[in-house]
Protein backbone atom coordinates (compact mmCIF):
# COMPACT_ATOMS: atom_id res chain seq x y z
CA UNK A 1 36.02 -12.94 -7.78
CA UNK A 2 36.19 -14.34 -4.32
CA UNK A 3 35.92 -10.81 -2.63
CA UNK A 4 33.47 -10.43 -4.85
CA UNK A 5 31.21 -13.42 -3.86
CA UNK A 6 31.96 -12.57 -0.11
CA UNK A 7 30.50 -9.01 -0.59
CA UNK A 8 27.00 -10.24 -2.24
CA UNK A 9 27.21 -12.73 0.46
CA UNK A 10 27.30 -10.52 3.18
CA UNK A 11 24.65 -7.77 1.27
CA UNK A 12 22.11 -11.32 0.50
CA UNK A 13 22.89 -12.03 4.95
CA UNK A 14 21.77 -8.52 5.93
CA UNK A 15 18.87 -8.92 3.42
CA UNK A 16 17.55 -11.77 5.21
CA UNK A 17 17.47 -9.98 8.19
CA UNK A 18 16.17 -6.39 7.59
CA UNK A 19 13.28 -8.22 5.39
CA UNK A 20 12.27 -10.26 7.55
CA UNK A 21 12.17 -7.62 10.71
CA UNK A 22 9.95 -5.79 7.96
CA UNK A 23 7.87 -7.96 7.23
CA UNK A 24 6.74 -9.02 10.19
CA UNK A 25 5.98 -5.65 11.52
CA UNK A 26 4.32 -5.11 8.24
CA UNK A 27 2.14 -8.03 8.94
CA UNK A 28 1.55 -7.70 12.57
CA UNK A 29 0.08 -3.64 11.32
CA UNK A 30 -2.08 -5.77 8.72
CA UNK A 31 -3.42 -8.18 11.63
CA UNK A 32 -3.85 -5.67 14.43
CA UNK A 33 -6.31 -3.31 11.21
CA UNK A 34 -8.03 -6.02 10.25
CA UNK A 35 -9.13 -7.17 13.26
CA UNK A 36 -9.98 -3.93 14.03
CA UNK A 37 -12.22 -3.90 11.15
CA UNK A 38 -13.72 -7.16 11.91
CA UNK A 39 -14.94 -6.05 15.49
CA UNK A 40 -16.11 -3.06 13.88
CA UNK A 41 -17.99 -5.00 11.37
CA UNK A 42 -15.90 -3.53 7.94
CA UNK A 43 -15.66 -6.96 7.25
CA UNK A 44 -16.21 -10.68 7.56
CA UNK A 45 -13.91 -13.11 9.74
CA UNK A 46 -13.86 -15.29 6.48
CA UNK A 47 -12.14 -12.23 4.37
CA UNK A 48 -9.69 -11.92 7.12
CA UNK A 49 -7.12 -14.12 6.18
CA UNK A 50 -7.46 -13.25 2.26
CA UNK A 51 -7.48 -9.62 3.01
CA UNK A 52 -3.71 -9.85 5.36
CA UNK A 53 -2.63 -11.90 2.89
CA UNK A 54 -3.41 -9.99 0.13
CA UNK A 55 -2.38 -6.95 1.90
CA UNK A 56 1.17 -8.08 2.56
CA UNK A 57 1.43 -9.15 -1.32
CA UNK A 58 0.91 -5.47 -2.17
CA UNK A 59 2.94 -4.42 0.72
CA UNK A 60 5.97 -6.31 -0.54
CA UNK A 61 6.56 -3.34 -3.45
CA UNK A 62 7.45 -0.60 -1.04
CA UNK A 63 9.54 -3.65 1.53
CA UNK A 64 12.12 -4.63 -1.22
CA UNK A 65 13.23 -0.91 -1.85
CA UNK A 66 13.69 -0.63 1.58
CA UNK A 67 15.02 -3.75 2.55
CA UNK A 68 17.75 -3.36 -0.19
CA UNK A 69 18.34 -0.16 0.75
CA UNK A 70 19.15 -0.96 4.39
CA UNK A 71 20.84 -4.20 4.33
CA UNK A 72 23.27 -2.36 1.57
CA UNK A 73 24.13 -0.18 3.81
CA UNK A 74 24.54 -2.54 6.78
CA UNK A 75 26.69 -4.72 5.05
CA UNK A 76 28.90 -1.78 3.51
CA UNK A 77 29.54 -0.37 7.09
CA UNK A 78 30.38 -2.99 8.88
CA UNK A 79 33.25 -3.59 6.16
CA UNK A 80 33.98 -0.23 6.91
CA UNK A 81 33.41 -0.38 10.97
CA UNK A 82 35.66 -3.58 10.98
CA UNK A 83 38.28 -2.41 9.07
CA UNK A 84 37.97 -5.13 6.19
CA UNK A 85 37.86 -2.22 3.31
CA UNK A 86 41.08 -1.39 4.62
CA UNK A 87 42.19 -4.87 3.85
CA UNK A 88 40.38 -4.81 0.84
CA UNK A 89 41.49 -1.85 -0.24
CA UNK A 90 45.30 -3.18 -0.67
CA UNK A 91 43.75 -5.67 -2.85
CA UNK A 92 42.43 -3.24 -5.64
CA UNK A 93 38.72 -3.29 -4.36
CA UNK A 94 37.68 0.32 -4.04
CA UNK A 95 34.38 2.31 -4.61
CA UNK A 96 33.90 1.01 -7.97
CA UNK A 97 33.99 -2.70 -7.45
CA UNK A 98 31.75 -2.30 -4.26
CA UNK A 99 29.22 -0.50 -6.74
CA UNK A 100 29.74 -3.38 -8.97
CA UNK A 101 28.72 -6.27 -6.60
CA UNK A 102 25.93 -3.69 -5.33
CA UNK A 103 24.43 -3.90 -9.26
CA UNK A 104 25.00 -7.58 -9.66
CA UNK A 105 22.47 -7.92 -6.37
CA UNK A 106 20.07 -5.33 -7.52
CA UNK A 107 19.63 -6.82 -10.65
CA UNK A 108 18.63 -9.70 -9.43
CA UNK A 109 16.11 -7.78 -7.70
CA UNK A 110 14.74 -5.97 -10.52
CA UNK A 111 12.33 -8.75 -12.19
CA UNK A 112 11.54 -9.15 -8.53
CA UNK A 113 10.52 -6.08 -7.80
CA UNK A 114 8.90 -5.66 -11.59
CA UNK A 115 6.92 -8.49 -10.93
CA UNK A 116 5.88 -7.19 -7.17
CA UNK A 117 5.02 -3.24 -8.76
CA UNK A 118 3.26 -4.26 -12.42
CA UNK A 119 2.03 -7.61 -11.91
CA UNK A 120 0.81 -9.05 -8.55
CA UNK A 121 0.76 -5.59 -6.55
CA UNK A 122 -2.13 -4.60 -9.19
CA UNK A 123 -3.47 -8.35 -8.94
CA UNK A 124 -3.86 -8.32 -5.13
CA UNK A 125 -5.26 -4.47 -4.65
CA UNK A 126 -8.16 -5.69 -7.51
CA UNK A 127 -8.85 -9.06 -5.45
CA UNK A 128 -8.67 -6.99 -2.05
CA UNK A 129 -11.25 -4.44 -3.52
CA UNK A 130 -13.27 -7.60 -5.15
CA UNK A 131 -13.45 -9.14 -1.27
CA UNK A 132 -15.21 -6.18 -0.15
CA UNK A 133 -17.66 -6.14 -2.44
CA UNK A 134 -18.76 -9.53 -1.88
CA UNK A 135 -18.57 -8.68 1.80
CA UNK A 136 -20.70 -5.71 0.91
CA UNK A 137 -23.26 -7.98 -1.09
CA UNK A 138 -23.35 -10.40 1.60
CA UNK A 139 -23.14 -8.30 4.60
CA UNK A 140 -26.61 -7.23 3.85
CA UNK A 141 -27.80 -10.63 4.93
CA UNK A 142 -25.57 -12.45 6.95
CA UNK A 143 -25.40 -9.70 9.80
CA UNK A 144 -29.38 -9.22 10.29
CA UNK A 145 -30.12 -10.25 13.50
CA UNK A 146 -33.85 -11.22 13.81
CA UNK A 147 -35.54 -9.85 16.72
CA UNK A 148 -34.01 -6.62 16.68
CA UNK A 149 -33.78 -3.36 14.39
CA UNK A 150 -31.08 -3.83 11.62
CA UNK A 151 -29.70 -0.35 10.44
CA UNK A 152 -27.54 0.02 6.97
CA UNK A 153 -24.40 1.69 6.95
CA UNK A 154 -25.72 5.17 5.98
CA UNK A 155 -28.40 4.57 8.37
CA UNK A 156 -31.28 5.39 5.09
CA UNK A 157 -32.94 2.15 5.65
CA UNK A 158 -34.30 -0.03 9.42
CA UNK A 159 -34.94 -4.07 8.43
CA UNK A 160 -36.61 -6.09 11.11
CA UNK A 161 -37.65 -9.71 11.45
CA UNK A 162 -39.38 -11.83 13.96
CA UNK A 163 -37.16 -14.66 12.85
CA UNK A 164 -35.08 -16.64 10.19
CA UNK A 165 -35.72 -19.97 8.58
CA UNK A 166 -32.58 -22.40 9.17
CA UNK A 167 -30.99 -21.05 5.78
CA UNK A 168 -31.35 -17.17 6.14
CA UNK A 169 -33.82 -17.19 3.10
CA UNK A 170 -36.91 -16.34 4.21
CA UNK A 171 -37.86 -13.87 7.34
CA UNK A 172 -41.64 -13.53 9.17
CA UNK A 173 -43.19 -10.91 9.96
CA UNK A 174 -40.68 -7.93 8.58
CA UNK A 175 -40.79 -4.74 8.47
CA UNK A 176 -38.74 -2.44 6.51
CA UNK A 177 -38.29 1.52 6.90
CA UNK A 178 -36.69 3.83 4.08
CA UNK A 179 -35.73 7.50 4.95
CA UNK A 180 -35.56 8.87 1.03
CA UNK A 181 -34.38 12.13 2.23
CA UNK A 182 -31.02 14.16 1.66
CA UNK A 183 -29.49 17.08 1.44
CA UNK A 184 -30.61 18.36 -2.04
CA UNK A 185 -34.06 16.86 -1.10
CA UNK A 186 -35.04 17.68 2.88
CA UNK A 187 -37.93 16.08 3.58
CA UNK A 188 -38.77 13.76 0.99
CA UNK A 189 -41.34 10.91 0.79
CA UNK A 190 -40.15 7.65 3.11
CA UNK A 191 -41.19 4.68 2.55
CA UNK A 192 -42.23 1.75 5.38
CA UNK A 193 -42.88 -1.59 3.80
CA UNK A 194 -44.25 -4.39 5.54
CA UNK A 195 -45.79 -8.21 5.44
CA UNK A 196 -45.98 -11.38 6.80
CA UNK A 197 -43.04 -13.03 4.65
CA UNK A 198 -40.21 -12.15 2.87
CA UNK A 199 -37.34 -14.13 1.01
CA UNK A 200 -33.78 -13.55 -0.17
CA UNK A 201 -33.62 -13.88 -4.30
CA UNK A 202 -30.49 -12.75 -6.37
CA UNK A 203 -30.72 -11.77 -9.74
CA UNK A 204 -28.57 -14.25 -12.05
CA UNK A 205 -27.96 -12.19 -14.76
CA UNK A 206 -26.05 -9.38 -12.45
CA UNK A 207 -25.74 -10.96 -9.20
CA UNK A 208 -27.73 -8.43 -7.08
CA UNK A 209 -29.57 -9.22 -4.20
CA UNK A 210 -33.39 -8.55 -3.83
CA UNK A 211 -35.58 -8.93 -0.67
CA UNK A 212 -39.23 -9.99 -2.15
CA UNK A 213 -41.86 -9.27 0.53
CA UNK A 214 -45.01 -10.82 -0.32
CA UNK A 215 -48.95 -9.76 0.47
CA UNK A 216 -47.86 -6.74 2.28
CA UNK A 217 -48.86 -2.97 2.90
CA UNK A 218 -46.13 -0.35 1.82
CA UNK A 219 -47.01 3.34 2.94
CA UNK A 220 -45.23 6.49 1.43
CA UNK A 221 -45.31 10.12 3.20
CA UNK A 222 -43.86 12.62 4.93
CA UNK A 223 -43.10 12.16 8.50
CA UNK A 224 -44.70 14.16 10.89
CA UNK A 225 -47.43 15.19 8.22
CA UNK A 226 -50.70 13.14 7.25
CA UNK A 227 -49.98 13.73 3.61
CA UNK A 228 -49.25 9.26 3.08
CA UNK A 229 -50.34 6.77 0.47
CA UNK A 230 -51.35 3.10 0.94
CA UNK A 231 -50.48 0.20 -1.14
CA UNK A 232 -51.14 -3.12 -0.65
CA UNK A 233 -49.60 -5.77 -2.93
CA UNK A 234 -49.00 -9.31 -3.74
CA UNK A 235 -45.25 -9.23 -4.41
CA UNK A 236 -42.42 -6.00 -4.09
CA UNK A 237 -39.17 -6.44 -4.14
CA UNK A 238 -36.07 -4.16 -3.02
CA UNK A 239 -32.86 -3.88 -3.76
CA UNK A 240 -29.98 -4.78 -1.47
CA UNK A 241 -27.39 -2.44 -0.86
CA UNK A 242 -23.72 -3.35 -2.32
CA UNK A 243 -22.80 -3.45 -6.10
CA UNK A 244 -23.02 -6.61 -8.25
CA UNK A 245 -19.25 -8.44 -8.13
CA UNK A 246 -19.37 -9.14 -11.65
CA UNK A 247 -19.32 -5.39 -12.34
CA UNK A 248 -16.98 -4.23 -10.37
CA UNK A 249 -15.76 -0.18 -11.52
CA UNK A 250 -11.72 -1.28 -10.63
CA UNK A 251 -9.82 1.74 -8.75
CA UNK A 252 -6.60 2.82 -11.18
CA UNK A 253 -4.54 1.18 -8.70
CA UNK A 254 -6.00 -2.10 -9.32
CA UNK A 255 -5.80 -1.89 -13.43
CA UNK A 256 -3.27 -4.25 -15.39
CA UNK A 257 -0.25 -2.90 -16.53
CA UNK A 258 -1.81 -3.60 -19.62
CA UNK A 259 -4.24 -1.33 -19.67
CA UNK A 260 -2.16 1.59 -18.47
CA UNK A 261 -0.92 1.70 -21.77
CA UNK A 262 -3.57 1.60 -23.80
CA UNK A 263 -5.27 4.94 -22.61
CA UNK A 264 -4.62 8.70 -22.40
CA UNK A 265 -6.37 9.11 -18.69
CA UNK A 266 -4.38 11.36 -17.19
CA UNK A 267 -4.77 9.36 -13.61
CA UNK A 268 -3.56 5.87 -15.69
CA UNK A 269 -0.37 7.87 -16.92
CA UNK A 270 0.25 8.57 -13.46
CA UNK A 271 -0.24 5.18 -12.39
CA UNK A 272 1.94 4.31 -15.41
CA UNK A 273 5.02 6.25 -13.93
CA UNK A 274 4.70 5.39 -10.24
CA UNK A 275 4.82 1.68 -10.56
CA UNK A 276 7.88 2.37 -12.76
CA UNK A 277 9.43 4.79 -10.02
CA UNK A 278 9.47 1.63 -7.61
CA UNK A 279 11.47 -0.44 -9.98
CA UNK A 280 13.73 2.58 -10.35
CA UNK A 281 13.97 4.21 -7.03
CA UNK A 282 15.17 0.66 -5.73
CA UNK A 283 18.13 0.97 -8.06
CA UNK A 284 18.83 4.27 -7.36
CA UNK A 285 19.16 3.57 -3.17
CA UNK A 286 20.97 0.87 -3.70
CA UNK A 287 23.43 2.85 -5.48
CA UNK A 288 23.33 5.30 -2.95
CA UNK A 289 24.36 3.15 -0.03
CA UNK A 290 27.45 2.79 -1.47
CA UNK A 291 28.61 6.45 -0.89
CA UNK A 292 26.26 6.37 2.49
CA UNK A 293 28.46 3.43 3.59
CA UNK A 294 31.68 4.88 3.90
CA UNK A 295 32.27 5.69 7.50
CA UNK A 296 35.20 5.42 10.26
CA UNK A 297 35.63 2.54 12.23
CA UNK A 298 34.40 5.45 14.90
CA UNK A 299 31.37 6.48 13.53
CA UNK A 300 30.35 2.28 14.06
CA UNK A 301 27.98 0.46 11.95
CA UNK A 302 24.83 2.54 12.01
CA UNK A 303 26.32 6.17 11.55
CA UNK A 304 25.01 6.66 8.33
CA UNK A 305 21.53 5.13 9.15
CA UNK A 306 19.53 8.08 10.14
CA UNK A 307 20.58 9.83 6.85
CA UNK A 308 19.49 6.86 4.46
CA UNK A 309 16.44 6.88 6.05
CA UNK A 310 15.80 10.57 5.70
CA UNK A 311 16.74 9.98 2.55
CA UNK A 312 14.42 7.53 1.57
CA UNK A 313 11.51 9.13 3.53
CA UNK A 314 12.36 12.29 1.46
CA UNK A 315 12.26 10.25 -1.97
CA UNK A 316 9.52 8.63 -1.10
CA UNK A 317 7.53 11.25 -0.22
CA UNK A 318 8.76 13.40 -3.59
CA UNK A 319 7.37 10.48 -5.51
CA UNK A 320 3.86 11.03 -3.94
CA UNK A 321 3.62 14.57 -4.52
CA UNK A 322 5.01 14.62 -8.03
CA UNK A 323 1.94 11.90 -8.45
CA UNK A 324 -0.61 13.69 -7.20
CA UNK A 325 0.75 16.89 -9.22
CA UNK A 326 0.23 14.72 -12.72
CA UNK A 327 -2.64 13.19 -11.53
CA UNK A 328 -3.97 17.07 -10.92
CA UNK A 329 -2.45 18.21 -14.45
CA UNK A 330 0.09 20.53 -12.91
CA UNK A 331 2.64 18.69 -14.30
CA UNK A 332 2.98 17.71 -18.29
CA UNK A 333 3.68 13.99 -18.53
CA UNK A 334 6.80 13.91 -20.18
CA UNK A 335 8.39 15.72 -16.86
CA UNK A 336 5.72 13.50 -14.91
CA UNK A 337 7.90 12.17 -11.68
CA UNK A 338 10.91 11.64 -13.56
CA UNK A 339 12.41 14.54 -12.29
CA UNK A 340 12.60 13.43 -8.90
CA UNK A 341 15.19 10.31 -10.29
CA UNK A 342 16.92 12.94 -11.87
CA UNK A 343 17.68 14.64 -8.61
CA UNK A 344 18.75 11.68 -6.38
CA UNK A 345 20.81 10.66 -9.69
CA UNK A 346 22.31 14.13 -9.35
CA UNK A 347 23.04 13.38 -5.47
CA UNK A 348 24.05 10.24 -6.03
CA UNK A 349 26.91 11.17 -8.92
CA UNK A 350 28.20 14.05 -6.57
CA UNK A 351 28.50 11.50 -3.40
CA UNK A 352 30.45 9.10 -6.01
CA UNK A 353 32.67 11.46 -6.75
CA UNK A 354 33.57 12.96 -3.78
CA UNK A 355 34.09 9.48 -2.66
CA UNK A 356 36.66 8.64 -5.81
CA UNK A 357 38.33 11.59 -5.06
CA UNK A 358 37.34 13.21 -8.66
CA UNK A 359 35.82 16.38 -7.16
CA UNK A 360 39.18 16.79 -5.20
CA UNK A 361 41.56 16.23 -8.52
CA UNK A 362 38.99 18.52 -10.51
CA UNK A 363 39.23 21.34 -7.48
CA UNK A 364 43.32 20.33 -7.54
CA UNK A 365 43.46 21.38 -11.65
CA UNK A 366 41.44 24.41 -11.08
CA UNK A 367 43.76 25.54 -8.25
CA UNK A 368 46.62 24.55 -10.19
CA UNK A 369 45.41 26.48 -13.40
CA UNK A 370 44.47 29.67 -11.08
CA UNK A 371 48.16 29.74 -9.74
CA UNK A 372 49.51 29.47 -13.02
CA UNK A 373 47.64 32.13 -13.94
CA UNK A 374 48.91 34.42 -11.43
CA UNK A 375 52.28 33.25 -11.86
CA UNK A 376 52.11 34.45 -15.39
């Protein structure tokens, strides 16, 4: 029992440390992008901390695999590196009761990790995707500049004002150009609206935002032609660009659990099955480095590392492609990516064995049963 505590100890130590490394270069990745995207002008500075935070929550899902994974491995090699498993060894602890101490961690980890892939990872992709609509909704405003030509993100419509009142609600002397053109429709009318005064108003009932220009001229035509109509009105309003927050179309990576099961999309089902491959591809590496761990005092502590990684990268990458093969209908459900657990199951009973020395007593009766044969 006390070896036993002093294994998990030293598994929970390298933990610490290969998370936290992790983590931190996880988060530095999530700074250095959103700052990019802030200069840029994706987003606001006032999303900024919401969206790294929110970022690194959903991160977390694929760090504990990894972090398990590794600081496994690191903790089983250095027993082996120092010699302790020799030690151990003459105490009855073998392969076995290292892959017992190795579950009693990992299932600790589990409602971790279940929380992290069906609960919160869903919660913080839906809040990350919610922050950019406001910032959509709000952009619209809150980055015109008045004295100079405003252009949308597709570059379809050109807003300019003379100035602002102290609240951004109302503009003077605006101007407002339309290109209504595309590719199934070269050349179509555009529209330029214009008029002393124009306000801000958002509708209550689904929280989109109008621009109301009042006793203005709006023309219609065709560029470049005199073919144009003239309209002058008391009040016309147009709608802002960026969808209402309230009704917000969630990507499937943003859906509760909940409603994964309650549907027979074939792009939920494979949502369904990846965020249960997380929960079970952390138990199966952490199996694995138990078999990856065994090394020669020689080989030193990191011999094995730049196979678990391969490893992992391999799995990992498996897991995608099996995804996007359900998601595409190539593959029927009930295969799904469950075959790729099967096969690192598969690798991980054959690395077992070989370490127990059962492949070498089942070669040792087949020998035996050959020679006996020949004998007779």
């Amino acid at each position: 029992m006390i070896i036993q505590d002093y294994i998990i100890k030293e598994i929970l130590r390298s933990f610490a440390g290969v998370f936290i490394v992790l983590f931190l270069v996880i988060l530095s990745t999530q700074l250095l992008k959103s700052l990019s995207a802030v200069a840029s002008g994706q987003i606001s500075t006032d999303f900024l901390f919401a969206l790294i935070a929110y970022k690194n929550i959903d991160s977390l899902t694929i760090i504990l695999p990894l972090s398990l994974f590794v600081s496994i491995l690191l903790a089983l090699s250095r027993l082996y590196k120092d010699s302790e498993m020799i030690a151990l060894s003459s105490c009855g602890i073998g392969p076995l009761s290292l892959l017992k101490s190795v579950l009693i961690v990992v299932s600790t980890f589990i409602f971790l990790e279940a929380g992290l892939s069906l609960s919160l990872g869903p919660w913080a992709r839906s809040h990350i995707q919610i922050a950019k609509e406001e910032f959509k909704v709000q952009a619209v405003v809150e980055f015109i500049v008045a004295g100079q030509f405003n252009f949308s993100n597709d570059l379809k419509r050109v807003l300019y004002t003379e100035r602002f009142n102290d609240k951004k609600t109302s503009l003077d002397n605006v101007f407002l150009y339309i290109d209504k053109s595309d590719k199934k429709n070269e050349g179509g009318d555009n529209s330029v609206l214009a008029s002393e005064k124009a306000s801000f108003v958002t509708d209550p009932k689904n929280d989109s935002r109008y621009i109301i220009f009042n006793n203005g001229h709006r023309y219609d035509g065709i560029p470049g032609t005199f073919d144009y109509t003239h309209i002058r009105f008391q009040d016309y309003g147009v709608l802002l660009q960026g969808k209402s927050v309230s009704n917000i179309s969630f990507d499937r990576e943003s859906v509760p659990f909940s409603h994964l099961l309650d549907t027979d999309k074939i792009n939920y089902k494979a949502e369904f099955q990846w965020r249960i491959s997380q929960i079970l591809m952390m138990i199966i590496l952490a199996m694995l480095a138990v078999p990856l761990s065994k090394s020669t005092p020689r080989q030193g502590r990191y011999g094995k590392m730049a196979v678990a990684i391969l490893i992992y990268i391999i799995y990992s990458n498996l897991l995608l492609v099996s995804m996007n093969m359900l998601r595409k209908g190539r593959v029927d459900p009930f295969i799904g990516m469950w075959w790729v657990h099967v096969i690192f199951i598969l690798l991980f009973l054959f690395l077992f064995s070989r370490q127990m020395g059962w492949l070498q007593i089942f070669k040792q009766k087949k020998q035996n049963e050959f020679e006996d044969l020949v004998n007779s």
